[in-house]
N, C-alpha and C. Protein backbone atom coordinates (compact mmCIF):
# COMPACT_ATOMS: atom_id res chain seq x y z
N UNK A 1 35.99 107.31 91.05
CA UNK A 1 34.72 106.85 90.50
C UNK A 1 33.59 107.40 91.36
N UNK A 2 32.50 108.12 90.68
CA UNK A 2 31.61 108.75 91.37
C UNK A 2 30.35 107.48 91.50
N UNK A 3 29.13 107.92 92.41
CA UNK A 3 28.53 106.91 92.79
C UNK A 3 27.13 107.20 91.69
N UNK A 4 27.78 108.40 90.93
CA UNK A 4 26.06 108.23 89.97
C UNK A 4 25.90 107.12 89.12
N UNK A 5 24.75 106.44 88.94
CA UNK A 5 24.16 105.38 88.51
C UNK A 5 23.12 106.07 87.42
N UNK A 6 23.08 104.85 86.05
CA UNK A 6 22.33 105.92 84.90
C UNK A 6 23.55 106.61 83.82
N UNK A 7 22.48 107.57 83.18
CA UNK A 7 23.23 108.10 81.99
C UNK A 7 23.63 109.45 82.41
N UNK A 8 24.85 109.89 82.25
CA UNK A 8 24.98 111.06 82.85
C UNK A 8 24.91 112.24 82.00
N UNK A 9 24.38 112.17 80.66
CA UNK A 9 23.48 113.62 80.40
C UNK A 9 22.19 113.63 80.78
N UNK A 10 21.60 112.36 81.12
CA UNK A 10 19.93 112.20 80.90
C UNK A 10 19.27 113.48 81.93
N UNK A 11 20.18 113.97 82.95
CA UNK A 11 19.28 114.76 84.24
C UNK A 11 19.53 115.90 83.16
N UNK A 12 20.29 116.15 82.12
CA UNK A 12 20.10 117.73 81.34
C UNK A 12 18.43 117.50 80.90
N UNK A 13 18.39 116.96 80.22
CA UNK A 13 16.79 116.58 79.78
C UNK A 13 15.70 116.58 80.77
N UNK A 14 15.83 116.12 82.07
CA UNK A 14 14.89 116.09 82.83
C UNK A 14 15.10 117.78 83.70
N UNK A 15 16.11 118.40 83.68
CA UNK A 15 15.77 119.69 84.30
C UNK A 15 15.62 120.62 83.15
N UNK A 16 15.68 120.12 81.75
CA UNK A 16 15.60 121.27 80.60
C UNK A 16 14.00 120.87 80.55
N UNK A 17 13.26 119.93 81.03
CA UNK A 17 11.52 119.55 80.79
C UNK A 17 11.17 120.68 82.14
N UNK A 18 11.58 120.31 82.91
CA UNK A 18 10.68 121.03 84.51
C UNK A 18 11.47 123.37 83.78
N UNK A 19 12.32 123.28 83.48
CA UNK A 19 12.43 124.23 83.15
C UNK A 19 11.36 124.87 82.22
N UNK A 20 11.31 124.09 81.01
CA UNK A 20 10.53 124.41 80.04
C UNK A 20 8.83 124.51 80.18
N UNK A 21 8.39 123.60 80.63
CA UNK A 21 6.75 124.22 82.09
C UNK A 21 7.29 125.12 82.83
N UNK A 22 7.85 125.26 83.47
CA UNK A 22 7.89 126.93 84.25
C UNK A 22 7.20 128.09 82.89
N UNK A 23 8.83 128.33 82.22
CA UNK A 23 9.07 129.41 81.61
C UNK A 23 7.67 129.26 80.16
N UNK A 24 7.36 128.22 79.74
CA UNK A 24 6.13 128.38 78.61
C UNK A 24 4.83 128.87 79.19
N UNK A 25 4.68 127.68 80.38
CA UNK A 25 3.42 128.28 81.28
C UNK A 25 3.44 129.98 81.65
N UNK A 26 4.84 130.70 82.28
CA UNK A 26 4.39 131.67 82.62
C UNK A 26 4.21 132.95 81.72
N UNK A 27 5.02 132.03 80.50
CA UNK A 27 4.93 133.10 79.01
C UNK A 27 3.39 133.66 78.63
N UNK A 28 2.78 132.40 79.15
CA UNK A 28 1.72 132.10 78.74
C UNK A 28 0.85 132.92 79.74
N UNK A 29 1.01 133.22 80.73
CA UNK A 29 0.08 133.70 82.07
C UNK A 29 0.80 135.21 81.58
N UNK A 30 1.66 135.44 81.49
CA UNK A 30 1.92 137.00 81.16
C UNK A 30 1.06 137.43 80.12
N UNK A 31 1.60 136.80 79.28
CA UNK A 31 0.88 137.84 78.01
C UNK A 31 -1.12 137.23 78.21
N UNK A 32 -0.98 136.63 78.98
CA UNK A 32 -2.69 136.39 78.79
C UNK A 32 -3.38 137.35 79.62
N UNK A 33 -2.49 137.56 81.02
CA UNK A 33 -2.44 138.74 81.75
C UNK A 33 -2.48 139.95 81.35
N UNK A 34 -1.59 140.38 80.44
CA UNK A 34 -1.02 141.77 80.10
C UNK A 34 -2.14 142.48 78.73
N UNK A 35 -2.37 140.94 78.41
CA UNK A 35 -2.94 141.27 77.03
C UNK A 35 -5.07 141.46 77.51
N UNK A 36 -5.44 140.90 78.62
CA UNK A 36 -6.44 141.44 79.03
C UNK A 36 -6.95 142.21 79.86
N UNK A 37 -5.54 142.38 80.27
CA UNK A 37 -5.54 143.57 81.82
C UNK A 37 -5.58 145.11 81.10
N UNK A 38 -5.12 144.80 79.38
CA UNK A 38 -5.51 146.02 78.71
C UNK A 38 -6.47 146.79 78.43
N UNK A 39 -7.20 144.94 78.09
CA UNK A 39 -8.84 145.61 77.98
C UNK A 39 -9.67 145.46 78.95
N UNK A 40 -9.05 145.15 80.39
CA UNK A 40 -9.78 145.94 81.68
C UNK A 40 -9.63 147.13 81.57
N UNK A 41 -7.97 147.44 81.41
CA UNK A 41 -8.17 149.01 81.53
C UNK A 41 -9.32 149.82 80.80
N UNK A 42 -9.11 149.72 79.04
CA UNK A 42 -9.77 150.33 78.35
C UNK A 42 -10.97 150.11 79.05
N UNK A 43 -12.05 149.31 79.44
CA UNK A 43 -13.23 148.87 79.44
C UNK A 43 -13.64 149.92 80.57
N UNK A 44 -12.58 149.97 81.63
CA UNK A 44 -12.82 150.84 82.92
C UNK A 44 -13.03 152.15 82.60
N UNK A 45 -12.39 152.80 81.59
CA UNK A 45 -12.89 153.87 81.20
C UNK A 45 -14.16 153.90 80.85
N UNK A 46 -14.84 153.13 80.58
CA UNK A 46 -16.29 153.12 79.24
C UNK A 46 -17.10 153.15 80.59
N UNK A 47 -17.11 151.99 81.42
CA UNK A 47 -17.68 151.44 82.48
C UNK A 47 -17.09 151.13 83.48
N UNK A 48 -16.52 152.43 84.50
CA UNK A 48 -16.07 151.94 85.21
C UNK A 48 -17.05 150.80 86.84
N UNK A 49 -17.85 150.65 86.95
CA UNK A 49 -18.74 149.56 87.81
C UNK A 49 -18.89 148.43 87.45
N UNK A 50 -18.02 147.93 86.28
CA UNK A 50 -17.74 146.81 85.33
C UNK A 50 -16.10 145.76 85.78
N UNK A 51 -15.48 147.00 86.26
CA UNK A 51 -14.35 145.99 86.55
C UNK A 51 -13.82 144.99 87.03
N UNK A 52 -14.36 145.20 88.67
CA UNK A 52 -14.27 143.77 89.45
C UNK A 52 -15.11 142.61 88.60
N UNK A 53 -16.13 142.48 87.87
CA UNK A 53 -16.43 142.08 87.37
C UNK A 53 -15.53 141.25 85.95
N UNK A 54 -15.01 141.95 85.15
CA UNK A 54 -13.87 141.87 83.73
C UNK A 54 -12.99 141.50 84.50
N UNK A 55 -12.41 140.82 85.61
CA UNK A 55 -11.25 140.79 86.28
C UNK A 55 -10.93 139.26 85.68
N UNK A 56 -11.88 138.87 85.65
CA UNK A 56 -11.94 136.64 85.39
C UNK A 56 -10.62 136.43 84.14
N UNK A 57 -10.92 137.31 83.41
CA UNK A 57 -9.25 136.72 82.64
C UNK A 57 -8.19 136.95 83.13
N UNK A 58 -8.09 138.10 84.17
CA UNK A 58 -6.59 137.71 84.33
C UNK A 58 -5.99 136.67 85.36
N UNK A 59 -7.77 136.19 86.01
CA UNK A 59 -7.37 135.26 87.00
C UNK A 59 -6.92 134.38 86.25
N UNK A 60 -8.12 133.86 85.15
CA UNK A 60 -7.77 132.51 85.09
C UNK A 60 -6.40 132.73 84.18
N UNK A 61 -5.60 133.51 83.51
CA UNK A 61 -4.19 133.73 82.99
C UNK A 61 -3.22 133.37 83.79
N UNK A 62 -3.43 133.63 85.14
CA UNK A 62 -2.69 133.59 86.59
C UNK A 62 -2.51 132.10 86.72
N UNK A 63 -3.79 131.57 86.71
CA UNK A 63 -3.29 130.19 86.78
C UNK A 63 -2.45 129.24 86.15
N UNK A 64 -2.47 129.64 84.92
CA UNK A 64 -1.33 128.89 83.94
C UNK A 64 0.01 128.46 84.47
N UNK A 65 0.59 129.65 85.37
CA UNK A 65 1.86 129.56 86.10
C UNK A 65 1.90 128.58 87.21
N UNK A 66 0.71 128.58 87.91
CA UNK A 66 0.68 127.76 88.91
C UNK A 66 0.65 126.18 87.87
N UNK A 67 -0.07 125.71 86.90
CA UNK A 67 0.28 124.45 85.94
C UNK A 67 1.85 123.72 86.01
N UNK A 68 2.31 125.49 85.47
CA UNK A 68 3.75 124.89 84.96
C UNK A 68 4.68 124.65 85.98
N UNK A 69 4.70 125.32 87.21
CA UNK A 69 5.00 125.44 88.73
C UNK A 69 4.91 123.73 89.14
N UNK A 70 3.70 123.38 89.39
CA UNK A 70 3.20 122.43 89.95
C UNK A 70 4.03 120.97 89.09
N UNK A 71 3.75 120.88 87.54
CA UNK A 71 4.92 119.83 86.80
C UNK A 71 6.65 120.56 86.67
N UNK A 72 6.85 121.24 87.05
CA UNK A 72 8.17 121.42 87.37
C UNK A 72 8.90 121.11 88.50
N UNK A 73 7.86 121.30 89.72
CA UNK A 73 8.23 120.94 91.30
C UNK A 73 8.13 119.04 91.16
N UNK A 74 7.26 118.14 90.48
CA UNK A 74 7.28 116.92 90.19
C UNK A 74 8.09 116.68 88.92
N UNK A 75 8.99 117.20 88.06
CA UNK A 75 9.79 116.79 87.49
C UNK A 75 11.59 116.88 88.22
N UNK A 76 11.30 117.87 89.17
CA UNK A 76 12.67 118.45 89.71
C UNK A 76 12.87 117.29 91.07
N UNK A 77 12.21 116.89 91.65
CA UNK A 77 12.13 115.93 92.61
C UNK A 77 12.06 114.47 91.98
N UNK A 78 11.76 114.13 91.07
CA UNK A 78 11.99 112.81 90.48
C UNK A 78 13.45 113.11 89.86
N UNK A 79 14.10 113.99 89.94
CA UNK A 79 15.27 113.56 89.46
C UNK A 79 16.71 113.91 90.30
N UNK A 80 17.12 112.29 90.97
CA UNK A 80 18.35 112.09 91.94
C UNK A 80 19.03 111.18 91.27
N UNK A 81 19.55 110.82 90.61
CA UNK A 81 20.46 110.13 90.05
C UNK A 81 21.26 109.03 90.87
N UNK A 82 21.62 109.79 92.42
CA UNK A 82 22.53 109.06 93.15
C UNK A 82 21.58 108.19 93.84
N UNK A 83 20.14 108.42 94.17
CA UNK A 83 19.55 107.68 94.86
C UNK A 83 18.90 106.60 93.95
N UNK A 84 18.80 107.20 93.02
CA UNK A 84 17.88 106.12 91.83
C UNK A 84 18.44 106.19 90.33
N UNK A 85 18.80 105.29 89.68
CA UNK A 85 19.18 105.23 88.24
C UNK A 85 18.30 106.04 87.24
N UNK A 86 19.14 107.12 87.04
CA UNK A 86 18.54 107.86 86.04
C UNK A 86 18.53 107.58 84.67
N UNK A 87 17.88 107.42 83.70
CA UNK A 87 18.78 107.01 81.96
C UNK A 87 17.88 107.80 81.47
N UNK A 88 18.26 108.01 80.21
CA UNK A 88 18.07 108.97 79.06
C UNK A 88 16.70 108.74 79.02
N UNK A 89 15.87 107.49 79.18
CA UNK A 89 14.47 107.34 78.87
C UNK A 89 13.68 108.50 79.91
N UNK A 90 14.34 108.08 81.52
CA UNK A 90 13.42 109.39 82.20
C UNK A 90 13.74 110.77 81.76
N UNK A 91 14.98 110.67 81.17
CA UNK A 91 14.97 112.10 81.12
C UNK A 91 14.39 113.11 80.14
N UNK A 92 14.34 111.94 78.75
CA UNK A 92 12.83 112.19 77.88
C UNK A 92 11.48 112.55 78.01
N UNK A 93 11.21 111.58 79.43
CA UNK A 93 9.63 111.47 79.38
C UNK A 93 9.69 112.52 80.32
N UNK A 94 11.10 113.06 81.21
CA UNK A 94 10.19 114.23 81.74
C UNK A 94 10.42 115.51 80.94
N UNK A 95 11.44 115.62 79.93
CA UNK A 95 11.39 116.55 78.69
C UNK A 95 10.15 116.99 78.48
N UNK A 96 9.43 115.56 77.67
CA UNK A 96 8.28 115.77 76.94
C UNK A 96 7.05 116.16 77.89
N UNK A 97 7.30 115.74 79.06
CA UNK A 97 6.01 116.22 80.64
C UNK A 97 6.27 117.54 80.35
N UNK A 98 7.45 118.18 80.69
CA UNK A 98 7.69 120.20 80.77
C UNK A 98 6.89 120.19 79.41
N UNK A 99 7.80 120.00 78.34
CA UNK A 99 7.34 120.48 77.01
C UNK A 99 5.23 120.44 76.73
N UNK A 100 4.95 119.55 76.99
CA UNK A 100 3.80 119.58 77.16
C UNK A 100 2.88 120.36 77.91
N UNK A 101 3.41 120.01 79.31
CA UNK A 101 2.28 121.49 79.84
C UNK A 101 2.70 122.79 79.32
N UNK A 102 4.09 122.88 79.61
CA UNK A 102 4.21 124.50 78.86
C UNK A 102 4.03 124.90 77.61
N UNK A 103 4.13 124.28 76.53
CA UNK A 103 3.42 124.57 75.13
C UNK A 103 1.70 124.88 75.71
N UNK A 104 1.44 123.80 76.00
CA UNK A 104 -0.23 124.01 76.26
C UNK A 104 -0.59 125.28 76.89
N UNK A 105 0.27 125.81 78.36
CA UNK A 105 -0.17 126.29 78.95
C UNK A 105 0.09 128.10 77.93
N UNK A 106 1.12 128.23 77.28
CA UNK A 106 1.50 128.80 76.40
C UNK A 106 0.38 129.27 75.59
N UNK A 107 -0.07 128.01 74.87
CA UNK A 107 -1.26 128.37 73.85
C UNK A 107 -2.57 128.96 74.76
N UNK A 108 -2.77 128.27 75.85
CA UNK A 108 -4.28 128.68 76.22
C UNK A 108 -3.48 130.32 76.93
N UNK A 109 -2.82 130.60 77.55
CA UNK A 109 -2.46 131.85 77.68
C UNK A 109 -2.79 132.93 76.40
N UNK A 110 -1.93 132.92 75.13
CA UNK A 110 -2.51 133.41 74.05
C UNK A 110 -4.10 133.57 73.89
N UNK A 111 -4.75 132.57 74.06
CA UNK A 111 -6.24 132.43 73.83
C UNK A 111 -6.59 133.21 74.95
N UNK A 112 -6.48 133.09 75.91
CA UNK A 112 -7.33 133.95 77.26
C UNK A 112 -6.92 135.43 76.93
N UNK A 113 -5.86 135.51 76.55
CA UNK A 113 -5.39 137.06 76.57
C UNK A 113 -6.38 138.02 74.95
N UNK A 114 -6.28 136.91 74.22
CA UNK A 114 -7.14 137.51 73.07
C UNK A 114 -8.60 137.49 73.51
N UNK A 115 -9.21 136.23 73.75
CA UNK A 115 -10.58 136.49 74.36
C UNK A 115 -10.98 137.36 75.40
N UNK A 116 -10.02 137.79 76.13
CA UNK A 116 -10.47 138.61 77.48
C UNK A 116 -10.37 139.80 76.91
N UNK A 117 -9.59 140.21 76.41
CA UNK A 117 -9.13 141.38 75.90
C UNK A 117 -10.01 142.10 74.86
N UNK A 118 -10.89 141.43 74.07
CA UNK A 118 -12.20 141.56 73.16
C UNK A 118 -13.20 141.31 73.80
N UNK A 119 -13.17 140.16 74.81
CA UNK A 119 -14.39 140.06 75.95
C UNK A 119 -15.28 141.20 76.81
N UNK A 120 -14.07 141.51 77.63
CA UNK A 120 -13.82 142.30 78.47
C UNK A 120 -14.99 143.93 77.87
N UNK A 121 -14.03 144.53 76.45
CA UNK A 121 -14.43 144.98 75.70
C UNK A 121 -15.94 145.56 75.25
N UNK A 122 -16.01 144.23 75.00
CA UNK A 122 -17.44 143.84 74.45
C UNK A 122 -18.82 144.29 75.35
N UNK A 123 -18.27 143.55 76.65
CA UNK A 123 -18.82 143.25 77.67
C UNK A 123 -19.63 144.95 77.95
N UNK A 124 -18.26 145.70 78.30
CA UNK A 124 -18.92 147.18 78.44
C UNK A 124 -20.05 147.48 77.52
N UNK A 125 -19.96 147.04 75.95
CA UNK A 125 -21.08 147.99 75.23
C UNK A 125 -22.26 146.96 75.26
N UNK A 126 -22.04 145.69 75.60
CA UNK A 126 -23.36 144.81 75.91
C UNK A 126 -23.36 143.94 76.91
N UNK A 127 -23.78 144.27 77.91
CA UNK A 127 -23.54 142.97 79.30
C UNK A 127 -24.06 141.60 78.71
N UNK A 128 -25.10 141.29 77.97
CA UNK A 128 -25.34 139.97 77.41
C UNK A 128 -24.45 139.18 77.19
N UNK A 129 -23.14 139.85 76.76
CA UNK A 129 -22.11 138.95 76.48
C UNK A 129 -21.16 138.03 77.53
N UNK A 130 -21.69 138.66 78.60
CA UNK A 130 -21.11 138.14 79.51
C UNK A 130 -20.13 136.89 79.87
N UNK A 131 -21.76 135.99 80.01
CA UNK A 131 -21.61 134.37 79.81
C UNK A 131 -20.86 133.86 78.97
N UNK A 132 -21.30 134.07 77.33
CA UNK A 132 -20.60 133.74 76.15
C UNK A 132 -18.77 134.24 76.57
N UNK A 133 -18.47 134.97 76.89
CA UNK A 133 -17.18 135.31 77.36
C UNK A 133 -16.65 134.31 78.27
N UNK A 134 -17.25 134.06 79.16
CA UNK A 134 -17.12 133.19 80.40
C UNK A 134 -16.54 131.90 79.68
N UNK A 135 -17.46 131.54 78.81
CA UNK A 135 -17.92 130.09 78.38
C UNK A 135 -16.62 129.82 77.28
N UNK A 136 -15.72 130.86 76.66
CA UNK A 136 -14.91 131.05 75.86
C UNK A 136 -13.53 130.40 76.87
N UNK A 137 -13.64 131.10 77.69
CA UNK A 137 -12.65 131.05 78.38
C UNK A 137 -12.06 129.96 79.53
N UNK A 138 -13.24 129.37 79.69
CA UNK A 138 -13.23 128.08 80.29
C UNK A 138 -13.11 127.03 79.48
N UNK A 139 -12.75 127.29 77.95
CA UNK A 139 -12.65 126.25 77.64
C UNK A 139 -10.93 126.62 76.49
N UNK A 140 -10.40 127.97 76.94
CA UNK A 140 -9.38 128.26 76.97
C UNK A 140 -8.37 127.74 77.76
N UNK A 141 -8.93 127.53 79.05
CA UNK A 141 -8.22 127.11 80.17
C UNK A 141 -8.53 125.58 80.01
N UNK A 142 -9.12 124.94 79.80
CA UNK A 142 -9.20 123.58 79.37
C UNK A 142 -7.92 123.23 78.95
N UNK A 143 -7.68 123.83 77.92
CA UNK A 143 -6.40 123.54 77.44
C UNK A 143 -4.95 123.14 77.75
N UNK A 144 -4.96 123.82 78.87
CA UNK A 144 -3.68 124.19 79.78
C UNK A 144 -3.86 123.16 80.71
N UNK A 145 -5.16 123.00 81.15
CA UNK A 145 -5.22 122.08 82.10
C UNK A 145 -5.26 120.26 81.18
N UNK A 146 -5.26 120.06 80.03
CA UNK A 146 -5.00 119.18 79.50
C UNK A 146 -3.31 119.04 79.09
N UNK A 147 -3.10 119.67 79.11
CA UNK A 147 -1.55 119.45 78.94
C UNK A 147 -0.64 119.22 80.79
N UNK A 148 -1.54 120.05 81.61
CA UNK A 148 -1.12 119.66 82.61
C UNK A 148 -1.02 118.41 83.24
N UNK A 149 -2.31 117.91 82.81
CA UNK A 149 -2.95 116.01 82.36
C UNK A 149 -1.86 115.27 81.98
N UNK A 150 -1.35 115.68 80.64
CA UNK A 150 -0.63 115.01 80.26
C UNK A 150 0.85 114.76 80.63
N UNK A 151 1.20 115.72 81.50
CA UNK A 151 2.57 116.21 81.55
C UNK A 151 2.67 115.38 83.06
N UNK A 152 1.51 115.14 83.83
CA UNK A 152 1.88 114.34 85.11
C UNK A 152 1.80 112.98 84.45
N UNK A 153 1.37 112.54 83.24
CA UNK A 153 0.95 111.25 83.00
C UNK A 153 2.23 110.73 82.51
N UNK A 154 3.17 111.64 81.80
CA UNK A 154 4.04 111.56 81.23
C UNK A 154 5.25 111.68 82.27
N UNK A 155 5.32 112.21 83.27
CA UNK A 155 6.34 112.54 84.20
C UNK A 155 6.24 111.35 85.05
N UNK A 156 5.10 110.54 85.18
CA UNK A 156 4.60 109.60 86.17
C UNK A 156 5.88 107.93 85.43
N UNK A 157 5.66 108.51 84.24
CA UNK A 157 6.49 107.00 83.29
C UNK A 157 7.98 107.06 83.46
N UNK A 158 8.71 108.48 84.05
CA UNK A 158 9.94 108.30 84.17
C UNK A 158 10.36 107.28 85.25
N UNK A 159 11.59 106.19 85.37
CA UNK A 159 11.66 105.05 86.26
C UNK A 159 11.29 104.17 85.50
N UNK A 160 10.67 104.10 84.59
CA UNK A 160 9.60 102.61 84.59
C UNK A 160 10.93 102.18 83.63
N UNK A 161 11.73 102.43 82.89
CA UNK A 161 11.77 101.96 81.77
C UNK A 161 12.89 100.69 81.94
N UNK A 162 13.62 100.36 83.05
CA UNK A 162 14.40 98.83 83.05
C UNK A 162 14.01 98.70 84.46
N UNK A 163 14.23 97.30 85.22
CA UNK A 163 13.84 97.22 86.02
C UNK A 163 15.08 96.74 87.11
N UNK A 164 14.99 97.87 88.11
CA UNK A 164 16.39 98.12 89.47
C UNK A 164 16.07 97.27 90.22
């Protein structure tokens, strides 16, 4: 007789959530990356004294990973089974914590990579656009960072659900 306490599939669920924020978030930082680091390139041709400048999407793309990083390192450490009763309920709520930031971080990745990538663009044949670019994109990253919201709020409820 082993000493785990709890349901013994429930930790599949809680390392398939911290998995799933990694790998959505960084899906999400790649192609938001890849997809505006294109239209740095292109843009560098048009204007090259423009670049360090057009660089802001792929930062903020970059960050997405660090999101999904950060609720994966707090879903992977809440789950010991031998030290604390694990059941299917935590292993849900930290499911739905991964699933959440990484969908989110997923979608606002898509969005930064399209806005930067037309931004960026833009930017070369009219600097006015600058801001409006800026202002796109900060509220691209909103996104990611709301699911990140949610995914500690949601990772925070695993434990609660009988009382040890």
């Amino acid at each position: 007789m082993s000493s785990f306490s709890g349901d013994e599939t429930a930790p599949f669920f809680g390392f398939l959530g911290a998995a799933a924020a990694l790998v959505f978030s960084c899906m999400g930082a790649a192609y938001g990356t890849a997809k505006s680091g294109v239209g740095v390139a292109s843009m560098g041709v048009m204007r090259p004294e423009l670049v360090m400048k057009s660089i802001v999407p792929v930062v903020m793309a970059g960050v997405l990973g660090i999101y999904g990083l950060i609720i994966a390192v707090i879903i992977s450490t809440g789950i010991n089974p031998k030290a604390k009763s694990y059941y299917l309920f935590d292993g849900y709520a930290h499911l739905s914590s991964g699933l959440a930031c990484g969908l989110a971080g997923l979608s606002a990745g898509m969005a930064i990579g399209i806005v930067g990538d037309a931004g960026v663009r833009a930017n070369a044949q009219q600097p006015k656009l600058f801001v409006g670019m800026i202002l796109i994109l900060i509220f691209a990253e909103a996104l990611a960072l709301y699911g990140l919201i949610v995914g500690i709020i949601l990772s925070s409820r695993a434990g609660q659900s009988r009382a040890d």
